[in-house]
C-alpha atoms as a PDB file:
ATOM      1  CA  UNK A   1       0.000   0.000   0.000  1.00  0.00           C
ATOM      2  CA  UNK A   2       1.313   3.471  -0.839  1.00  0.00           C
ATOM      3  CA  UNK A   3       1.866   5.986   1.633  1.00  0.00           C
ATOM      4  CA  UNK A   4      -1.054   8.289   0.170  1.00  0.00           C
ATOM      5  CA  UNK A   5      -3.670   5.077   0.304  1.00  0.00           C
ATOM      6  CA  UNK A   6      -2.293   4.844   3.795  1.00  0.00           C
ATOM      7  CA  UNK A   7      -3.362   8.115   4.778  1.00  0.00           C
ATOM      8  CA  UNK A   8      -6.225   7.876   3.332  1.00  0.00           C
ATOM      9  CA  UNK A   9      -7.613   4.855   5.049  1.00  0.00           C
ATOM     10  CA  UNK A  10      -6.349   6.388   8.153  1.00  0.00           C
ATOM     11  CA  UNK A  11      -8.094   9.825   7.634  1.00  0.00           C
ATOM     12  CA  UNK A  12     -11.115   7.204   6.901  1.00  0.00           C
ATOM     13  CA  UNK A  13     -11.247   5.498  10.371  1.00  0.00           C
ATOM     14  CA  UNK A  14     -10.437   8.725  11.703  1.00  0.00           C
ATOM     15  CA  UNK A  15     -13.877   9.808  10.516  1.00  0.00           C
ATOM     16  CA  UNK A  16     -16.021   7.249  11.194  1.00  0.00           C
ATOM     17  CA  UNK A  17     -18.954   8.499  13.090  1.00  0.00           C
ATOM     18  CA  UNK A  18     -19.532   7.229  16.663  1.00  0.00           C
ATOM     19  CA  UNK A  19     -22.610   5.198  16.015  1.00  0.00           C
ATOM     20  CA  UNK A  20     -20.219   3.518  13.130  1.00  0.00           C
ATOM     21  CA  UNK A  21     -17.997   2.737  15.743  1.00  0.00           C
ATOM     22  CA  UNK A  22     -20.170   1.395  18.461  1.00  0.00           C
ATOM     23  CA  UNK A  23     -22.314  -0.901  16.231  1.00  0.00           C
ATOM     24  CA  UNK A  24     -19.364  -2.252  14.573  1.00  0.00           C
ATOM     25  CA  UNK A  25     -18.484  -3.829  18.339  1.00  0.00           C
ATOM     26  CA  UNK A  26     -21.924  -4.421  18.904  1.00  0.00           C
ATOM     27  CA  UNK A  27     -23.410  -7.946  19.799  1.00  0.00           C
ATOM     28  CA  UNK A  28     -26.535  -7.395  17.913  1.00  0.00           C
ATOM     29  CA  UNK A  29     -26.300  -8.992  14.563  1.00  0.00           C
ATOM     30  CA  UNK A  30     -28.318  -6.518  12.780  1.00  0.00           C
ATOM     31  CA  UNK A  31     -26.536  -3.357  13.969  1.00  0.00           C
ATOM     32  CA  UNK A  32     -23.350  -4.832  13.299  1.00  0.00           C
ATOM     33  CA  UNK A  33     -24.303  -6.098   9.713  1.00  0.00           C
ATOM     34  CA  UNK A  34     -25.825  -2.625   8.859  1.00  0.00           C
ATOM     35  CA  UNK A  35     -22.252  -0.930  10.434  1.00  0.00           C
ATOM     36  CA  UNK A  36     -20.268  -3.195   8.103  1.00  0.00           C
ATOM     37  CA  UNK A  37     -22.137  -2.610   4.957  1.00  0.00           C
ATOM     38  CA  UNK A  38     -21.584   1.060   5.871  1.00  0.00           C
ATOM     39  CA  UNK A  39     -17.674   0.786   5.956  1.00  0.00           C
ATOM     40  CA  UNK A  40     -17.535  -1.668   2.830  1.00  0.00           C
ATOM     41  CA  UNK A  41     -18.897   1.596   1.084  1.00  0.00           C
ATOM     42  CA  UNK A  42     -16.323   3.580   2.479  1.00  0.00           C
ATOM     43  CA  UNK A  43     -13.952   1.717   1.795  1.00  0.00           C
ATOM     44  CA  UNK A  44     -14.941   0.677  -1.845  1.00  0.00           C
ATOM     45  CA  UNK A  45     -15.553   4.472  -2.566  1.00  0.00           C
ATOM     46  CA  UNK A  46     -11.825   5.010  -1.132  1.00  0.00           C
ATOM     47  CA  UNK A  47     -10.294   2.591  -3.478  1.00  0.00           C
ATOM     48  CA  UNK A  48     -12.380   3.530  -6.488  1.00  0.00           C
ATOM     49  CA  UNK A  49     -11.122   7.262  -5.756  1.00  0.00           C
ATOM     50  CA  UNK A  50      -7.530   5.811  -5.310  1.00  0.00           C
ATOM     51  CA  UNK A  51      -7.515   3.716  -8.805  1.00  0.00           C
ATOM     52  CA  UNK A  52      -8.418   6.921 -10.111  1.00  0.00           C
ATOM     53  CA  UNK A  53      -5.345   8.618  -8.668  1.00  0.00           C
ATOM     54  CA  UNK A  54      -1.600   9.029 -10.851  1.00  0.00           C
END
């Protein structure tokens, strides 16, 4: 991984929002699910922007 995709998934986790955070730890199944399908965007978004990139 390049140092700019690495400081761009950090600036990512930096920013997750709380409720991100707290349902991704969560033992409800459905919170957690919906948390994860929230940071697979993120995340697919950030590499899409990255391919993109020189």
């Amino acid at each position: 991984m390049s140092h700019s995709n690495d400081a761009k998934l950090r600036d990512l986790l930096r920013r997750l929002p709380d409720w991100m955070r707290k349902d991704l730890a969560s033992s409800d199944v459905t919170r957690r699910e919906r948390a994860e399908d929230a940071l697979h965007v993120m995340l697919l978004s950030l590499l899409e922007r990255g391919a993109d990139s020189p």
